[in-house]
Protein backbone atom coordinates (compact mmCIF):
# COMPACT_ATOMS: atom_id res chain seq x y z
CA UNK A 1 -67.33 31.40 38.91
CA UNK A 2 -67.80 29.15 42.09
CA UNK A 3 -69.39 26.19 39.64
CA UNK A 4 -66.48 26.75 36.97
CA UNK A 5 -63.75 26.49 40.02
CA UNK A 6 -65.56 23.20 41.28
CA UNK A 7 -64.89 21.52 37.80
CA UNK A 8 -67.80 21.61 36.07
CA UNK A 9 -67.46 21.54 31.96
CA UNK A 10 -69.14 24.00 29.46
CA UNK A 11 -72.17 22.38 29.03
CA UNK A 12 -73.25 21.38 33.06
CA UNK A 13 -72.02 25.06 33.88
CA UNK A 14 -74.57 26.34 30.98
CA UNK A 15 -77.34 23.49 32.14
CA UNK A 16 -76.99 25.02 35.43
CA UNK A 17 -77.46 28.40 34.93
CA UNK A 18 -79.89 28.19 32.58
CA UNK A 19 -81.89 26.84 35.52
CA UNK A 20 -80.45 29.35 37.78
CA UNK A 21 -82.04 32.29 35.45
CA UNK A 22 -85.48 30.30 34.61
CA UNK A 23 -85.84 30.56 38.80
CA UNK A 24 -85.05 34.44 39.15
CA UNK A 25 -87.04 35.56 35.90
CA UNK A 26 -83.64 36.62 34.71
CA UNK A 27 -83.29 36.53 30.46
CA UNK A 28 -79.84 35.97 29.17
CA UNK A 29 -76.98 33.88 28.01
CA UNK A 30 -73.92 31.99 29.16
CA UNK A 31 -71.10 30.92 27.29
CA UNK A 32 -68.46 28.90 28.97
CA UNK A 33 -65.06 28.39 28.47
CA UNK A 34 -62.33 26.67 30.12
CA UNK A 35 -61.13 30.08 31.02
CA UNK A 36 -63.62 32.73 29.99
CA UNK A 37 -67.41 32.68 31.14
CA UNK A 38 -69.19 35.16 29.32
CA UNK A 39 -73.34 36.48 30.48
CA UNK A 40 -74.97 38.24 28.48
CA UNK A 41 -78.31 39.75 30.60
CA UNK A 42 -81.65 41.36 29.03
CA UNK A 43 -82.86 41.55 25.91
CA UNK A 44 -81.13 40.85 22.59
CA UNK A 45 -81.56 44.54 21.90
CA UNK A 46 -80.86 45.28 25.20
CA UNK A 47 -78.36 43.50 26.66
CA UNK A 48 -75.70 44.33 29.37
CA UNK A 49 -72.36 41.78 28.41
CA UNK A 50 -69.98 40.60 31.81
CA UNK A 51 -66.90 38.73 31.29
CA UNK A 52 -65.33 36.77 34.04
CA UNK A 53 -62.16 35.78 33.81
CA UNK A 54 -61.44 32.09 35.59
CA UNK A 55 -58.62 29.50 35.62
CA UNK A 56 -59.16 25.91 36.05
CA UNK A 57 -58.81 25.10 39.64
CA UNK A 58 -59.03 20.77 39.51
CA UNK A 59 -61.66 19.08 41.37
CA UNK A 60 -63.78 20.46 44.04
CA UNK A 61 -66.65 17.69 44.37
CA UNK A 62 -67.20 18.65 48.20
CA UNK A 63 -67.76 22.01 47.38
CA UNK A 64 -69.88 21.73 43.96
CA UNK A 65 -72.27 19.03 45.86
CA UNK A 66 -72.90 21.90 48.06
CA UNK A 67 -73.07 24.31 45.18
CA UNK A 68 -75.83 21.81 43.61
CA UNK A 69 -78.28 22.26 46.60
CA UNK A 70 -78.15 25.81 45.90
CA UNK A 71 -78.65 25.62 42.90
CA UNK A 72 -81.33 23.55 43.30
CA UNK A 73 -83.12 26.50 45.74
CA UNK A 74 -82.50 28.92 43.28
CA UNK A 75 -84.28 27.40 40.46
CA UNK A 76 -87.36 26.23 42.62
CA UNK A 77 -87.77 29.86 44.28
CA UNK A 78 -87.27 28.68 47.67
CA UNK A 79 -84.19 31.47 47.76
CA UNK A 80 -83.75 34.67 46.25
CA UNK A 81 -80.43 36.20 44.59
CA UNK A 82 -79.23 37.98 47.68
CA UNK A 83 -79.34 35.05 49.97
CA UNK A 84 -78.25 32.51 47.13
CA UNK A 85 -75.22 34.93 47.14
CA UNK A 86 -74.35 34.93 50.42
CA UNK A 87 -74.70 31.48 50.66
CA UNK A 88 -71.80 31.17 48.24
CA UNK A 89 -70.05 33.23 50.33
CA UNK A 90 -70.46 31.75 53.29
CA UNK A 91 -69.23 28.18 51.29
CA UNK A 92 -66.03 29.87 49.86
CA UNK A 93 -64.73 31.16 52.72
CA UNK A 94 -65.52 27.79 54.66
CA UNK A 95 -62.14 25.86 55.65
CA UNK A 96 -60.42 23.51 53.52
CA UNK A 97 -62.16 20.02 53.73
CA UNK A 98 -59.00 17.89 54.43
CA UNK A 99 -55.85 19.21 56.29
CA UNK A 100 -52.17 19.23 54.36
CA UNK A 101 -50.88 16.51 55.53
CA UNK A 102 -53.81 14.30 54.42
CA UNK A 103 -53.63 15.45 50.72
CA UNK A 104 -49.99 14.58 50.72
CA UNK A 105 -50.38 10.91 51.93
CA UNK A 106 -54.08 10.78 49.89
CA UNK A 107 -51.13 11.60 46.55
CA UNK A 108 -48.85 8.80 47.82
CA UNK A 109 -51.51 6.59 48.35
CA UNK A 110 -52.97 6.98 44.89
CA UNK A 111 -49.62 7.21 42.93
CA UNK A 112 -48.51 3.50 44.65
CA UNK A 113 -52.22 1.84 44.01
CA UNK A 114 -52.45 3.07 40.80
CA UNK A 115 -48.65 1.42 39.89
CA UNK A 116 -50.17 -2.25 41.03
CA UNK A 117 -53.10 -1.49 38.69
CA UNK A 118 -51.05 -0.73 35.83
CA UNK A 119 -49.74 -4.06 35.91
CA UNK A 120 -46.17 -2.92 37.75
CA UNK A 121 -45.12 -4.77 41.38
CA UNK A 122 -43.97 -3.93 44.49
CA UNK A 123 -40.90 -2.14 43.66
CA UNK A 124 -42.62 0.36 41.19
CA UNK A 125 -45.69 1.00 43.52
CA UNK A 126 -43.04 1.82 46.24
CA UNK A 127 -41.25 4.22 44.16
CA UNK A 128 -44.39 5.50 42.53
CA UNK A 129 -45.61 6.34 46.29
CA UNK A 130 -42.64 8.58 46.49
CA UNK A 131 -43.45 10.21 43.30
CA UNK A 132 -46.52 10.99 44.63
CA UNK A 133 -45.54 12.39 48.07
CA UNK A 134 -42.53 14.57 45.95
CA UNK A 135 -45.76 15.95 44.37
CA UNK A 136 -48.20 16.51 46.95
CA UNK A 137 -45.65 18.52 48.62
CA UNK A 138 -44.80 20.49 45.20
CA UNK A 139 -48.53 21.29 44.88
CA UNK A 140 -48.56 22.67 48.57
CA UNK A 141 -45.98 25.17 47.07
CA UNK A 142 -47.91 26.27 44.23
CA UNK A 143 -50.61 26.99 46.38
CA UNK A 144 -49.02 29.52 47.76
CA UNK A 145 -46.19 30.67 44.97
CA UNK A 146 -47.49 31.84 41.74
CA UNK A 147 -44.50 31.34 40.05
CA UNK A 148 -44.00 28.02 40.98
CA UNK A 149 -47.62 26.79 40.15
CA UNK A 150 -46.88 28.46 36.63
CA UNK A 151 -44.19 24.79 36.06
CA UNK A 152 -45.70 22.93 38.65
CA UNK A 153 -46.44 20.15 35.58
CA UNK A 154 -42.95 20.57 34.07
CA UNK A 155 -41.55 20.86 37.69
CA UNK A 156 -43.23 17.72 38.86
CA UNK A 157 -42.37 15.61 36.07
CA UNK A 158 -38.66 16.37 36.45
CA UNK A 159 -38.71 15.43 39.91
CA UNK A 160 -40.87 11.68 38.81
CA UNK A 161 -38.29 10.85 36.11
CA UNK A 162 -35.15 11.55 38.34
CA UNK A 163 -36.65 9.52 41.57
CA UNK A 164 -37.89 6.91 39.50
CA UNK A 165 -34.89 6.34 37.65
CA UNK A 166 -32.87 6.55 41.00
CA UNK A 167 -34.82 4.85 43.49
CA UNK A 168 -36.42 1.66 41.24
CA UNK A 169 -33.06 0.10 40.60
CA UNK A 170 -32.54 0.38 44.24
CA UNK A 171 -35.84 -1.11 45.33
CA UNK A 172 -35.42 -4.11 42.67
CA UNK A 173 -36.19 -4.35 39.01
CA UNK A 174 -39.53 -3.05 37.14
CA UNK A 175 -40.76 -0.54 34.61
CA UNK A 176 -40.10 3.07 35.20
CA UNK A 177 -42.09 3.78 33.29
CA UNK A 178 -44.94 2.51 35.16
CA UNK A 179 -43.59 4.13 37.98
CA UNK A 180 -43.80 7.54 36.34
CA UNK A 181 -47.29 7.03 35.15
CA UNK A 182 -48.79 6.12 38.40
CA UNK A 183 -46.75 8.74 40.31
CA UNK A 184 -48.07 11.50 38.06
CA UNK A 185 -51.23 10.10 37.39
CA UNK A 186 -53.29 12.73 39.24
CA UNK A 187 -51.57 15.82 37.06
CA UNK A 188 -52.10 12.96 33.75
CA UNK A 189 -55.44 14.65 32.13
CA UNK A 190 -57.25 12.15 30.91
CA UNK A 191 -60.23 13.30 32.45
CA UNK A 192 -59.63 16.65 30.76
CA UNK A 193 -58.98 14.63 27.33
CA UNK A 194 -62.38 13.05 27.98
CA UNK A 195 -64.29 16.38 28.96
CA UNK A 196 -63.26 17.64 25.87
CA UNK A 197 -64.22 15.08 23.45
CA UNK A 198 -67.66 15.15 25.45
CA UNK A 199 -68.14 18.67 25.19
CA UNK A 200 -66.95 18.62 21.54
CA UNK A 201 -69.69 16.04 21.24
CA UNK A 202 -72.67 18.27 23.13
CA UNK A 203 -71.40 20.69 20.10
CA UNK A 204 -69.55 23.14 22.57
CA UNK A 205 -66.64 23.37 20.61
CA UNK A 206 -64.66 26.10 21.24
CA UNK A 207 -64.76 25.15 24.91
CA UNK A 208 -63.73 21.64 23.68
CA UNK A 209 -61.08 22.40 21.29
CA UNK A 210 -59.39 24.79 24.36
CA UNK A 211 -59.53 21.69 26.66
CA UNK A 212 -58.42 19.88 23.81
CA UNK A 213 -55.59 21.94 23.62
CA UNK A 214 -55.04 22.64 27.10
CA UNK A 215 -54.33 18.45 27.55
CA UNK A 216 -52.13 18.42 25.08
CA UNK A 217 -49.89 20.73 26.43
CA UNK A 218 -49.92 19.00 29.25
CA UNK A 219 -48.71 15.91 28.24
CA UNK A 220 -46.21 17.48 26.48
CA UNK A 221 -44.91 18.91 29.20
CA UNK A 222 -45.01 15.92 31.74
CA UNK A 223 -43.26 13.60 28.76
CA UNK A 224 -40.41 16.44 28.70
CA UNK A 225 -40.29 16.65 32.18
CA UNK A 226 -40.20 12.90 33.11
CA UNK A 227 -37.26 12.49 29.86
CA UNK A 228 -35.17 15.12 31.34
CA UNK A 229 -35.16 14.13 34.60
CA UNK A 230 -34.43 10.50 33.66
CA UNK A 231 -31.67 11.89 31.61
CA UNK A 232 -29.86 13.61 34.87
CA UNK A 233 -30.77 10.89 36.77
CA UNK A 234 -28.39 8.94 34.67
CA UNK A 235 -25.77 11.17 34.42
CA UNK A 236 -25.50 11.49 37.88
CA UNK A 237 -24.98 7.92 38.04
CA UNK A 238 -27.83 6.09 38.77
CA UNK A 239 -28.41 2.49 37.52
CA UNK A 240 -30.40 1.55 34.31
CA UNK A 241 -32.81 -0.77 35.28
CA UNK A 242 -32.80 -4.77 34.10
CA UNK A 243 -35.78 -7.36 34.11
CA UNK A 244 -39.40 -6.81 35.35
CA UNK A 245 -41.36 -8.67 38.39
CA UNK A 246 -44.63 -10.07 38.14
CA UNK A 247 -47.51 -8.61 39.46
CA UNK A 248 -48.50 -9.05 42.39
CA UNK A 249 -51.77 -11.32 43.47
CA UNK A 250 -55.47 -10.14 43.11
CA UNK A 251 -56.22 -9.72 46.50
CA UNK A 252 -53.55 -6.49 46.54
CA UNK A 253 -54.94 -5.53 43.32
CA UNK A 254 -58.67 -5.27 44.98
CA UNK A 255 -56.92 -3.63 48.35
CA UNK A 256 -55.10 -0.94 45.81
CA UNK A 257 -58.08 -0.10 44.42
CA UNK A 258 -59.94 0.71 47.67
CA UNK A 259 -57.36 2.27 48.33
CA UNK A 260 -56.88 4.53 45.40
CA UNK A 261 -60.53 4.96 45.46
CA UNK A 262 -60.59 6.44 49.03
CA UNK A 263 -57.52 8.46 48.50
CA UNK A 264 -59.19 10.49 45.53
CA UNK A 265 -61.71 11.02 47.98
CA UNK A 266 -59.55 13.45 49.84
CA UNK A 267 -58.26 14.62 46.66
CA UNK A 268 -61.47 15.85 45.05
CA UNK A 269 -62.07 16.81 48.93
CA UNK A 270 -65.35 14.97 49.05
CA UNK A 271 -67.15 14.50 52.11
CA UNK A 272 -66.35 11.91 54.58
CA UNK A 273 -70.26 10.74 54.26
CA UNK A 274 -69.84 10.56 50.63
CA UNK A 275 -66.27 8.27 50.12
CA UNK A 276 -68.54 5.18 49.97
CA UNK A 277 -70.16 6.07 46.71
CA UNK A 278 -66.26 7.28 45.56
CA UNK A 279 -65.37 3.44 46.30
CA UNK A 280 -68.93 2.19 44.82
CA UNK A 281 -67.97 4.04 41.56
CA UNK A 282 -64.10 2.58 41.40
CA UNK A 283 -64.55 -0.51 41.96
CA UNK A 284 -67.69 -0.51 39.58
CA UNK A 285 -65.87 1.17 37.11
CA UNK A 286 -63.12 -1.72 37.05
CA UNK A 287 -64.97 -4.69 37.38
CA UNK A 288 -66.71 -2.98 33.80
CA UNK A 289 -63.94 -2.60 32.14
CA UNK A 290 -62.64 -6.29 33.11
CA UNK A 291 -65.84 -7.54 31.99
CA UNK A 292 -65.78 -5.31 28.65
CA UNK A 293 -62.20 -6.27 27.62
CA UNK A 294 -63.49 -9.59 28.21
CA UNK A 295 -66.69 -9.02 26.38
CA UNK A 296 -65.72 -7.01 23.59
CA UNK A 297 -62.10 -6.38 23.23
CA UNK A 298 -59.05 -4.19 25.02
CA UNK A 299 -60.37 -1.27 22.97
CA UNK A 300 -64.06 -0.97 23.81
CA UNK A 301 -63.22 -2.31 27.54
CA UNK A 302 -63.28 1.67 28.55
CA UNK A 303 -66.58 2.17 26.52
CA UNK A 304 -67.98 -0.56 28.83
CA UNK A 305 -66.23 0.83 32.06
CA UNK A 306 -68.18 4.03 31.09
CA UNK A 307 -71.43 2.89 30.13
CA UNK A 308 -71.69 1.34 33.47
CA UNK A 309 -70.21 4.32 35.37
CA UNK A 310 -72.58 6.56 33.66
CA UNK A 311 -75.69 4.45 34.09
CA UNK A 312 -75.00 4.21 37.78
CA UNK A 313 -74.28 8.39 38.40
CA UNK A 314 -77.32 9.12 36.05
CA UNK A 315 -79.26 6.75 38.63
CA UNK A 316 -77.68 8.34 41.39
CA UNK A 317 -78.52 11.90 40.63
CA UNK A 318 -82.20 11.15 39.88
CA UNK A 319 -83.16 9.12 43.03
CA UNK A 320 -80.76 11.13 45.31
CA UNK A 321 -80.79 14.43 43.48
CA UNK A 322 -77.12 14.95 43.96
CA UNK A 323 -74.50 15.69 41.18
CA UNK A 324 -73.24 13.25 38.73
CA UNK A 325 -70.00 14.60 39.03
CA UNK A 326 -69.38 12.77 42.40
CA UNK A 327 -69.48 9.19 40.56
CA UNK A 328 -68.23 10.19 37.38
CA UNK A 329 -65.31 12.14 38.07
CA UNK A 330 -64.17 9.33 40.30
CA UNK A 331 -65.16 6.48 38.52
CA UNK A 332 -63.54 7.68 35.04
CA UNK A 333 -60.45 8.16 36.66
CA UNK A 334 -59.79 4.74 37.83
CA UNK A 335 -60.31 3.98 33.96
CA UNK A 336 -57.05 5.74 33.15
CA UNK A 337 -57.15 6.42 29.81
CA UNK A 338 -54.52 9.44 30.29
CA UNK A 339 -51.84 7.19 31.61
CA UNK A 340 -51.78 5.48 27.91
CA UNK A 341 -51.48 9.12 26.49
CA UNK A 342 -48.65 9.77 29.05
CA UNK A 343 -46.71 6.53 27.88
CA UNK A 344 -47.11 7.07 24.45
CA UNK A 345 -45.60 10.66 24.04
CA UNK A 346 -43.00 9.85 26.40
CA UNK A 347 -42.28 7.01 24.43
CA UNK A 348 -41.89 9.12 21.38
CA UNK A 349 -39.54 11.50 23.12
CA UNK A 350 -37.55 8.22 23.91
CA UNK A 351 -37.16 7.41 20.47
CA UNK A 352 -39.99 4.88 20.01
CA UNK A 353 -42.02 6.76 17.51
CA UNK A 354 -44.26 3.81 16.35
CA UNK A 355 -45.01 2.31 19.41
CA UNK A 356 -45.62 5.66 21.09
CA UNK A 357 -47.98 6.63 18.10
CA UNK A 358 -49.54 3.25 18.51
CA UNK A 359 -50.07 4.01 22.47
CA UNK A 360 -51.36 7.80 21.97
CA UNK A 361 -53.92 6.76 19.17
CA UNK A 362 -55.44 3.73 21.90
CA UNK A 363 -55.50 6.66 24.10
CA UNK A 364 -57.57 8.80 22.00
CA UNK A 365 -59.90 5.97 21.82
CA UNK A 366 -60.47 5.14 25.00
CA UNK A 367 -61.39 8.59 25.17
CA UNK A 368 -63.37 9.04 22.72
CA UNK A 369 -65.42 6.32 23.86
CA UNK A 370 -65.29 7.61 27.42
C-alpha cells in the first residue's frame, strides 16, 4: 500500500515485492492495479487471497526513496517482517516534507516556467503563475474535504479558464491557451498517459487499460472545465484577447527551467539533498529533446528526450542503488507530452475538431514513444 501511494506502476510495485517475498521465504502473488492490489499467499492449493483497496495518491518520491532502502533490507535479510513493518510506520507517520506554503509557491512557480517553455511570453507565464497558485490552494482544500477533492480536476479547470481569460487581456496579449496548459500542467496526466502505455507494453494490461482510462477522463474533464470557465469569463465581460508576443530570450528559457525543475522538487516532496539530480534530469531531458527534434524530427524529439532520460536513471539506480523513479518521474515531465493532449481536446470542445484531432494523435505519440 505504502509503494502504490508513492507512485509506483503495476509492474515496479510487482518487481518489488517479488523481491520483498524471495527475502522472507514467503510464496505468493501480486497483482496490481491502479486501484486494487491483490496477494495471494501459500500454495496454489493453498492459498489465503487479501485485497487492498488503494487510490492513487500523485507523487511521493521522498517517501518511496525511503521505501526503496527498505526494501532493499528486506530482500537481503538484513531485516525481518516485524521491523520492516514498523519501519513503514515510523515513515508514514513522519511529517510532511515541505510546509503549505511552499507547495503553493512550488505550483506557481511551475505553472509560470512551464508557460515560457511552451513557447508563450511574459504575459501568459504571469497569468499562468496565478493559475497555479488558484490551484495549489484548491489542492490544500481537498486535502482536507472529501467532497471537494472528488472535482478538484473539474473545479480547478474552471477556475484556469475564467482567470486566464480575465487576467491575460489585462496583462497584454498572448495565448490562453498556453496559459491554461501551463497553469494546469501538474493535474495534465501525461505521465499517467505514459505509465500506461508502458505498462500496457510490460503486458500488464488491465492495470494499463485502467490508467488508460483513468487519463482520459481526466482530460476530459480539465478541457470541460477550462471551456466553461472561459465561457463565464466572457459573459461576465471580460476581453477576448488579440495578437500574440514573442517569446522571450533563451537565457529566461534556461532560468524557467531551473526553475520548474526545482519547483517539482517540492512537489514530488523530494529531499532537499536530492533536487540536484531533479535539475540534472530536466535540463537533460530538454537539451534531448532539442537535439532529437533537431536530429530526427518534432515527432521522435520525445523518443530522444526519453532515451536519454532513461539511460541516465537506469545509470543512476545501478551505481547509486536508488530508485529510477527520482529521474524519471521528473525528467518525463519536463517533456510534456500531456499538455499537447490538453490542447487538443480542448480544442475540440472549441470547435476545432481537426486540428484538435491532429494535436491529441501527436500526443499519443509522444507517448507512446515515451
Amino acid at each position: 500500500r505504502s509503494l502504490h501511494a508513492s507512485g509506483l506502476p503495476a509492474h515496479s510495485l510487482e518487481d518489488a515485492m517479488a523481491r520483498v517475498w524471495r527475502g522472507l521465504g514467503v510464496e505468493g502473488v501480486v497483482f496490481a492495479e491502479p486501484t486494487l492490489i491483490t496477494l495471494a499467499f501459500g500454495a496454489p492449493d493453498d492459498q489465503r487471497v487479501v485485497l487492498v483497496r488503494v487510490a492513487p495518491d500523485g507523487f511521493d518520491l521522498g517517501r518511496l526513496t525511503r521505501l526503496d532502502r527498505i526494501v532493499d533490507a528486506l530482500a537481503s535479510r538484513e531485516i525481518g517482517a516485524l521491523a520492516g513493518l514498523c519501519r513503514i510506520a515510523a515513515l508514514e507517520a513522519s511529517p510532511e516534507l515541505w510546509g503549505a506554503t511552499a507547495n503553493v509557491v512550488a505550483h506557481a512557480v511551475v505553472a509560470g516556467s512551464v508557460g515560457l517553455l511552451l513557447g508563450g511570453g511574459l504575459p501568459e507565464a504571469l497569468t499562468a503563475g496565478a493559475i497555479g497558485t488558484l490551484i495549489g490552494l484548491l489542492e490544500r482544500l481537498a486535502r482536507r474535504f472529501t467532497g471537494v477533492a472528488r472535482v478538484f480536476e473539474l473545479a480547478a479547470a474552471l477556475a484556469a479558464g475564467f482567470t486566464a481569460t480575465w487576467l491575460l487581456p489585462l496583462l497584454g496579449s498572448g495565448s490562453p491557451l498556453i496559459a491554461m496548459a501551463a497553469g494546469l500542467i501538474v493535474l495534465v496526466p501525461g505521465y499517467t498517459l505514459t505509465t500506461a502505455l508502458t505498462e500496457i507494453a510490460t503486458q500488464h494490461l488491465s492495470a494499463g487499460a485502467a490508467r488508460m482510462a483513468a487519463a482520459g477522463g481526466t482530460f476530459l474533464a480539465l478541457a470541460i472545465g477550462v471551456t466553461g470557465g472561459s465561457a463565464l469569463a466572457l459573459a461576465t465581460g471580460a476581453l477576448p484577447v488579440a495578437g500574440g508576443l514573442s517569446p522571450l530570450p533563451i537565457w529566461a528559457e534556461w532560468s524557467a527551467l531551473i526553475a520548474s525543475s526545482l519547483a517539482f522538487a517540492v512537489l514530488f516532496r523530494t529531499q532537499v539533498s536530492d533536487s540536484g539530480w531533479i535539475v540534472a534530469a530536466g535540463v537533460l531531458a530538454h537539451v534531448a529533446t532539442v537535439a532529437g527534434a533537431d536530429l530526427l524530427g518534432p515527432q521522435l524529439a520525445g523518443f530522444a528526450g526519453a532515451l536519454a532520460v532513461a539511460a541516465f536513471a537506469n545509470l543512476f539506480a545501478r551505481v547509486l542503488r536508488r530508485p529510477t523513479a527520482l529521474i524519471l518521474v521528473p525528467g518525463i515531465m519536463m517533456l510534456v507530452p500531456g499538455s499537447m493532449g490538453f490542447r487538443g481536446v480542448a480544442l475540440m470542445l472549441q470547435g476545432g475538431v481537426v486540428s484538435g484531432l491532429d494535436t491529441a494523435f501527436a500526443a499519443v505519440i509522444v507517448a507512446g514513444s515515451l
